[in-house]
C-alpha atoms as a PDB file:
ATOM      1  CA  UNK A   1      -3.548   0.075  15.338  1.00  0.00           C
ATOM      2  CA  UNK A   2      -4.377  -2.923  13.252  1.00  0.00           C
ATOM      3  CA  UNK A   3      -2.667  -4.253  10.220  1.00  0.00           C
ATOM      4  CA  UNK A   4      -4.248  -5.984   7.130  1.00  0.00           C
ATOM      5  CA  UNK A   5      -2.099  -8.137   4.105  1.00  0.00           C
ATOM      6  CA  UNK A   6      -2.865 -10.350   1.627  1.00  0.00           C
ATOM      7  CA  UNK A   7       0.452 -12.780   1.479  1.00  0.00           C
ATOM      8  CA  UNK A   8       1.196 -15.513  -1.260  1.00  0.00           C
ATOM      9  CA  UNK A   9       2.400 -18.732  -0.145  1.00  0.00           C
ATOM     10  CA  UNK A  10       5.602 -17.476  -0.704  1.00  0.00           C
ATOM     11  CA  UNK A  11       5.396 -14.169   0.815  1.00  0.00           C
ATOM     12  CA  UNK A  12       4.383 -11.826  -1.721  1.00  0.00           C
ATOM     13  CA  UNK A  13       2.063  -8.977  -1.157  1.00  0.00           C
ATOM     14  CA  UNK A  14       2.498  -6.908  -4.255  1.00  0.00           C
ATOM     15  CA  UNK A  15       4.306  -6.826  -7.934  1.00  0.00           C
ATOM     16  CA  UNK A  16       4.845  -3.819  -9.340  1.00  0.00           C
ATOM     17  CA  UNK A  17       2.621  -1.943  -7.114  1.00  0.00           C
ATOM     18  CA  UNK A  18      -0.585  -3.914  -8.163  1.00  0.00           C
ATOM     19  CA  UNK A  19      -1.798  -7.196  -6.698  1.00  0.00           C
ATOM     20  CA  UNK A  20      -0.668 -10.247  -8.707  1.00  0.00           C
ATOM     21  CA  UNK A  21      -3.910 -11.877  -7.760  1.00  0.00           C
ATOM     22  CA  UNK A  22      -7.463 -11.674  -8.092  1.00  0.00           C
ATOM     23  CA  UNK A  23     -10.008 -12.598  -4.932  1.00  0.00           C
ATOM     24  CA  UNK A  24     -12.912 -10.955  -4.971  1.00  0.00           C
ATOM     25  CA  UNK A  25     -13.557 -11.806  -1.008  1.00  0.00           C
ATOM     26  CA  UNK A  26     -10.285 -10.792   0.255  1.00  0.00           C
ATOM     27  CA  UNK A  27     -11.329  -7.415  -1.479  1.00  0.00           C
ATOM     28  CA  UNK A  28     -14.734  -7.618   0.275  1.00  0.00           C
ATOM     29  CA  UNK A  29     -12.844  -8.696   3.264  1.00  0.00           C
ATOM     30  CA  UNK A  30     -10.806  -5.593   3.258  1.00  0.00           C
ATOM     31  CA  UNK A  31     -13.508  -3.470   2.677  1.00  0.00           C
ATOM     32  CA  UNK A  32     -15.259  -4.624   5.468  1.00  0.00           C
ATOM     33  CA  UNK A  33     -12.907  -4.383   8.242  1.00  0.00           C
ATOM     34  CA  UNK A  34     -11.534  -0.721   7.043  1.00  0.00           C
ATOM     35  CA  UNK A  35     -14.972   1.094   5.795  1.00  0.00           C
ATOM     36  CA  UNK A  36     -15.571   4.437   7.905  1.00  0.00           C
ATOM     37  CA  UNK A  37     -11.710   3.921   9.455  1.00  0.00           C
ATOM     38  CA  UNK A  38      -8.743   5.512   9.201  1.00  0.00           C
ATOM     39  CA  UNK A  39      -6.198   3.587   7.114  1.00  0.00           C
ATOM     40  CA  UNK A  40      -2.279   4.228   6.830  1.00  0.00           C
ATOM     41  CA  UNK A  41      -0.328   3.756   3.663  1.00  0.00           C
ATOM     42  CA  UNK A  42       2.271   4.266   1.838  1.00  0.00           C
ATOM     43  CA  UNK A  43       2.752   6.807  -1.134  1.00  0.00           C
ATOM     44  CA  UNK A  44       3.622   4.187  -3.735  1.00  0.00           C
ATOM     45  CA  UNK A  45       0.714   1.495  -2.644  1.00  0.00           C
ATOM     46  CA  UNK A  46      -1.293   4.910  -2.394  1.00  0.00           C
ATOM     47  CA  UNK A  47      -0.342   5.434  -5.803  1.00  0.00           C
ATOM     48  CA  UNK A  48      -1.039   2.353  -7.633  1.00  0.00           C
ATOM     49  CA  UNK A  49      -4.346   1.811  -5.425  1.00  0.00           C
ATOM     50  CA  UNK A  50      -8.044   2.284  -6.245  1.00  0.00           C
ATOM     51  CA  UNK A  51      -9.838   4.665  -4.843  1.00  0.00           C
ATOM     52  CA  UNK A  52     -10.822   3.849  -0.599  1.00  0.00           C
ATOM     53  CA  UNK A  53     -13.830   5.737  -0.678  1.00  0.00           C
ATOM     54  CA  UNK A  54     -15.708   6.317   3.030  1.00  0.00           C
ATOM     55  CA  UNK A  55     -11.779   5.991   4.691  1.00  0.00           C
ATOM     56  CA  UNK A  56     -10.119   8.701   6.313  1.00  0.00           C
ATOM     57  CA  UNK A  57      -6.338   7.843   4.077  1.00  0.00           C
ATOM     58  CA  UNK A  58      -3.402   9.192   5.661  1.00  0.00           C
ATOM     59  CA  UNK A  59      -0.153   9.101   3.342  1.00  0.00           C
ATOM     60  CA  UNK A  60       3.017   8.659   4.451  1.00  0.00           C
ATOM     61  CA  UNK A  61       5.813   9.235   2.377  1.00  0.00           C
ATOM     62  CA  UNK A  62       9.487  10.593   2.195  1.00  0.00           C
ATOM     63  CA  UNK A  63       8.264  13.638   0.025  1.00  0.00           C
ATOM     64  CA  UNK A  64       6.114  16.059   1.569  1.00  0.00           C
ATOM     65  CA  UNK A  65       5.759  17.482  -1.615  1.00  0.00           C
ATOM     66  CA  UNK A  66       3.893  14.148  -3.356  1.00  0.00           C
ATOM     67  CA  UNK A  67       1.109  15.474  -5.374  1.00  0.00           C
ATOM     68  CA  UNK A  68      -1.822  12.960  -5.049  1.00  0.00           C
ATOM     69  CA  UNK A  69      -4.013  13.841  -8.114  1.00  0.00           C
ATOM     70  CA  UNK A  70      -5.996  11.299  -8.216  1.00  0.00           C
ATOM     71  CA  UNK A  71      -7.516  12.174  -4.680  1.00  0.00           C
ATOM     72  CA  UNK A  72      -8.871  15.878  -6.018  1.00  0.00           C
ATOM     73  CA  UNK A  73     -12.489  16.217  -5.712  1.00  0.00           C
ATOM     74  CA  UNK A  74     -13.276  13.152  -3.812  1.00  0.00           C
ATOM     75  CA  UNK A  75     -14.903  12.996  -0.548  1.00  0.00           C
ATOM     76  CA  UNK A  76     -11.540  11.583   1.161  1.00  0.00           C
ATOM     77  CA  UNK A  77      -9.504  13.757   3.502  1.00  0.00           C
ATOM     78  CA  UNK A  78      -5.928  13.218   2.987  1.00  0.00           C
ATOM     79  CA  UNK A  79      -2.691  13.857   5.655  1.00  0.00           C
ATOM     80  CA  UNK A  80       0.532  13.781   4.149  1.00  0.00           C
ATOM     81  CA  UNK A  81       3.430  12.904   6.726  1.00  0.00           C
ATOM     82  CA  UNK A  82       7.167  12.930   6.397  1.00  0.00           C
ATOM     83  CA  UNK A  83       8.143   9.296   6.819  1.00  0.00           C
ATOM     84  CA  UNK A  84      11.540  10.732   8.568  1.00  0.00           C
ATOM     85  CA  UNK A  85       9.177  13.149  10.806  1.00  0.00           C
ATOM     86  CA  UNK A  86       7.006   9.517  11.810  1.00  0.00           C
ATOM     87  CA  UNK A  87       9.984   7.772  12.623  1.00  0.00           C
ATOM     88  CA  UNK A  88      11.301  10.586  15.050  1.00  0.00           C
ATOM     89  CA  UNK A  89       7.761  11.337  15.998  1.00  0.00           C
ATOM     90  CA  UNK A  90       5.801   7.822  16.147  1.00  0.00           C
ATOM     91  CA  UNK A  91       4.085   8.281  19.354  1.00  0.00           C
ATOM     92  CA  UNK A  92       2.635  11.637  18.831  1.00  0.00           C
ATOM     93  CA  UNK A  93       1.030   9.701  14.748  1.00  0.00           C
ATOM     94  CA  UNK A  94      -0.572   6.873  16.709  1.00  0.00           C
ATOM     95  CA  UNK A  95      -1.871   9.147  19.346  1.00  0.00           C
ATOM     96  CA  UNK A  96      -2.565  12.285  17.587  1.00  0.00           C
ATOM     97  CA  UNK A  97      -5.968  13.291  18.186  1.00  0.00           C
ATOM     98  CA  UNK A  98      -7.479  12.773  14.802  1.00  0.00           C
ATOM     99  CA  UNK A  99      -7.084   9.219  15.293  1.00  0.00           C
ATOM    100  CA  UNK A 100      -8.703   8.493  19.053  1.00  0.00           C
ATOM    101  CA  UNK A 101     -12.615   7.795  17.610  1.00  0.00           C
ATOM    102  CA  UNK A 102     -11.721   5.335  15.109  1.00  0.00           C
ATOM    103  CA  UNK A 103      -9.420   1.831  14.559  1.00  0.00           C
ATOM    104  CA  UNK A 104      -6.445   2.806  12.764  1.00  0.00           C
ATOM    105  CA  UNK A 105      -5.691  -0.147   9.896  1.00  0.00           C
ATOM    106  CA  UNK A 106      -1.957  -0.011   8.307  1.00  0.00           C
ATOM    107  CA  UNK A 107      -2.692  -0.809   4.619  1.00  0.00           C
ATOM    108  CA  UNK A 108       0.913  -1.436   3.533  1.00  0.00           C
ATOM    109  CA  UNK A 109       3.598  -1.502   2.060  1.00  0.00           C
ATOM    110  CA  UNK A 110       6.202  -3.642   3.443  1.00  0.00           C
ATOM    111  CA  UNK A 111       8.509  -0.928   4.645  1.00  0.00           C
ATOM    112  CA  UNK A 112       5.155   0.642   6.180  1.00  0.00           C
ATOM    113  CA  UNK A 113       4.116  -2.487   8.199  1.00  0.00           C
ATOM    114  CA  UNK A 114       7.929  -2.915   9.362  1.00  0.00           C
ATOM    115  CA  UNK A 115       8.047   0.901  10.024  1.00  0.00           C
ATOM    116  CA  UNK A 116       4.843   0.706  12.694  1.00  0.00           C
ATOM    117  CA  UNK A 117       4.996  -2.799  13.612  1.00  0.00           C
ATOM    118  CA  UNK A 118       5.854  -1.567  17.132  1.00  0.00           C
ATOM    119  CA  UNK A 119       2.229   0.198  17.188  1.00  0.00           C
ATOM    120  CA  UNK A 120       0.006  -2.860  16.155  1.00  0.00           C
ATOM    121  CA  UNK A 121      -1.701  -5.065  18.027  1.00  0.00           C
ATOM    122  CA  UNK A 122      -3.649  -7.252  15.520  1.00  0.00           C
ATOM    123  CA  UNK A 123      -2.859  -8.498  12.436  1.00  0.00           C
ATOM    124  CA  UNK A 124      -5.195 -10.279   9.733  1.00  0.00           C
ATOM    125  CA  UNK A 125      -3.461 -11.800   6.805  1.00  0.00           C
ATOM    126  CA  UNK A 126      -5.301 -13.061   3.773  1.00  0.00           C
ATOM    127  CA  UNK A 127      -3.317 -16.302   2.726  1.00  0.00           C
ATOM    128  CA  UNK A 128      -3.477 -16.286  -0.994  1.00  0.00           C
ATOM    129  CA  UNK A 129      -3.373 -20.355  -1.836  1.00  0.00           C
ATOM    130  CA  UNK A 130      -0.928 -19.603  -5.212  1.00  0.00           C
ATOM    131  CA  UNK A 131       3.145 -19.020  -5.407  1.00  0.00           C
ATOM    132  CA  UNK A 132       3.482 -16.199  -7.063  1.00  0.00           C
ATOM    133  CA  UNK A 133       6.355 -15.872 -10.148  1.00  0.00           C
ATOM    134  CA  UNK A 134       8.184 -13.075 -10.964  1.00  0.00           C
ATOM    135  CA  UNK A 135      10.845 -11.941 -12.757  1.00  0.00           C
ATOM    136  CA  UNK A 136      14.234 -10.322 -11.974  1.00  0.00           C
ATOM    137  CA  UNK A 137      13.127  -6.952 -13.007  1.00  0.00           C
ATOM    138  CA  UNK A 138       9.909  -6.750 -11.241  1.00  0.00           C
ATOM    139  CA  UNK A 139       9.602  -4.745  -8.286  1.00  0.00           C
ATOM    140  CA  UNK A 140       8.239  -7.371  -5.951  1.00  0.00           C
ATOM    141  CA  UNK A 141       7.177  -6.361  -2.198  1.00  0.00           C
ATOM    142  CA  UNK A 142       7.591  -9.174   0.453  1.00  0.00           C
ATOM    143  CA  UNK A 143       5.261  -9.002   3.833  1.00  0.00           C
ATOM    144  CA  UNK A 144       8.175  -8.103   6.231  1.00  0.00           C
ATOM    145  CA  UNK A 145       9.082 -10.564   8.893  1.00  0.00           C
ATOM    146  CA  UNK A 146       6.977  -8.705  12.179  1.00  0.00           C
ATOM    147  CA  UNK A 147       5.210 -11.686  13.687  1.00  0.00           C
ATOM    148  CA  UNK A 148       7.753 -12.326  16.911  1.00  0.00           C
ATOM    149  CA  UNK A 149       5.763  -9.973  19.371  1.00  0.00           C
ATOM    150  CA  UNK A 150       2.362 -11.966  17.919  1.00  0.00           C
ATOM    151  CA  UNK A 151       0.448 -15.073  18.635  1.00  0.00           C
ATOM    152  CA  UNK A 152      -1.623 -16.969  16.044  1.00  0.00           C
ATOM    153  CA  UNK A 153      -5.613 -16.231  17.641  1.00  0.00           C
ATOM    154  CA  UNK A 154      -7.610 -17.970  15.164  1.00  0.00           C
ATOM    155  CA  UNK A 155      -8.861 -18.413  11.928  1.00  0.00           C
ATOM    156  CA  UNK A 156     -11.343 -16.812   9.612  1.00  0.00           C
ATOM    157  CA  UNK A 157     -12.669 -19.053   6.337  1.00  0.00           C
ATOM    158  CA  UNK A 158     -13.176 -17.298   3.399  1.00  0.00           C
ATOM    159  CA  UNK A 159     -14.301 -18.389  -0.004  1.00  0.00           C
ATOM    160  CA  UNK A 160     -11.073 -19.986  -1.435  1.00  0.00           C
ATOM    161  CA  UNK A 161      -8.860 -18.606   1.216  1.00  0.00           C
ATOM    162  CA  UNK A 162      -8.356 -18.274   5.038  1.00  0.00           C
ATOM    163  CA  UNK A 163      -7.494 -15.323   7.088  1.00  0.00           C
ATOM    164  CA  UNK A 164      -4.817 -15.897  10.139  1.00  0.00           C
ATOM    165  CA  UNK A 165      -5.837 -13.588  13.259  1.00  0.00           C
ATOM    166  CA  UNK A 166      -2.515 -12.505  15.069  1.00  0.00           C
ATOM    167  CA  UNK A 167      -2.820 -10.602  18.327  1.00  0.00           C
ATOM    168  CA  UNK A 168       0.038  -8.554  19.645  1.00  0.00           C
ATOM    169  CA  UNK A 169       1.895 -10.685  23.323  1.00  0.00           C
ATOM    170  CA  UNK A 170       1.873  -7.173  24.676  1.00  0.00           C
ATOM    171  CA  UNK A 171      -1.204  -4.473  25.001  1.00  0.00           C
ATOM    172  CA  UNK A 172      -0.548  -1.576  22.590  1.00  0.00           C
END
């Protein structure tokens, strides 16, 4: 599995389950690494995402019973998971069979990246060149602190940002 953020300068990947920033190429660098992949997220980014058309989207969550509306009628296949049933179970989700012909890219949230940090063996974060404010009574998601088991591999320019390459110490 791989793993993709965008991260502030002070470690912010999300307010209120939206993106408290706007760059266009981290978008179109996102797209291009998880087009025709599978993709793992969580049920509230899932919720307050756009639409991943041409990605296989497998939700985890702590409710099987999430309804995921906004998904009817698309062209998107869509595997709902019992986050308790993925933490007794994690082997058999990373090499369930469904899984084998394409990368596997954890989309977030935090507690989703901290949840199958053990599984990845790359990470590319985004580094967003702004501190991001918030208030008390936002809901603010911080990129959990996973990096120990990774080395910095290199760096990828982007228009008005860089991407940090992180490869896994260990083959996974």
């Amino acid at each position: 599995m791989k793993a993709i953020v965008a991260v502030s300068k002070n470690n912010v990947i999300g307010i209120n389950g939206k993106l408290p920033w706007e760059y266009p190429d981290d978008l179109k660098f996102f797209r291009e690494k998880t087009l025709d992949q599978h993709v793992v997220v969580g049920h509230k980014t899932f919720l307050n995402m756009p639409t991943l058309k041409r990605r296989h989207v497998n939700v985890l969550s702590r409710n099987y019973d999430v309804a995921f509306e906004k998904y009817l009628g698309n062209d998107i296949s869509i595997r709902k998971k019992r986050l308790q049933h993925l933490i007794d179970n994690k082997t058999y989700f990373v090499k369930d069979s469904s899984f084998l012909y394409k990368t596997t890219w954890v989309i977030g949230g935090a507690q989703i990246y901290s949840l199958l940090s053990d599984q990845i063996s790359d990470i590319y974060i985004s580094r967003i060149p702004e501190t991001i404010s918030y208030k008390k009574t936002d809901d603010v998601a911080f990129f959990p602190d996973i990096l120990n088991d990774f080395y910095h591999s290199n760096v990828i320019k982007r228009d008005g940002f860089h991407v940090d390459h992180y490869q896994c110490y260990k083959s996974r």
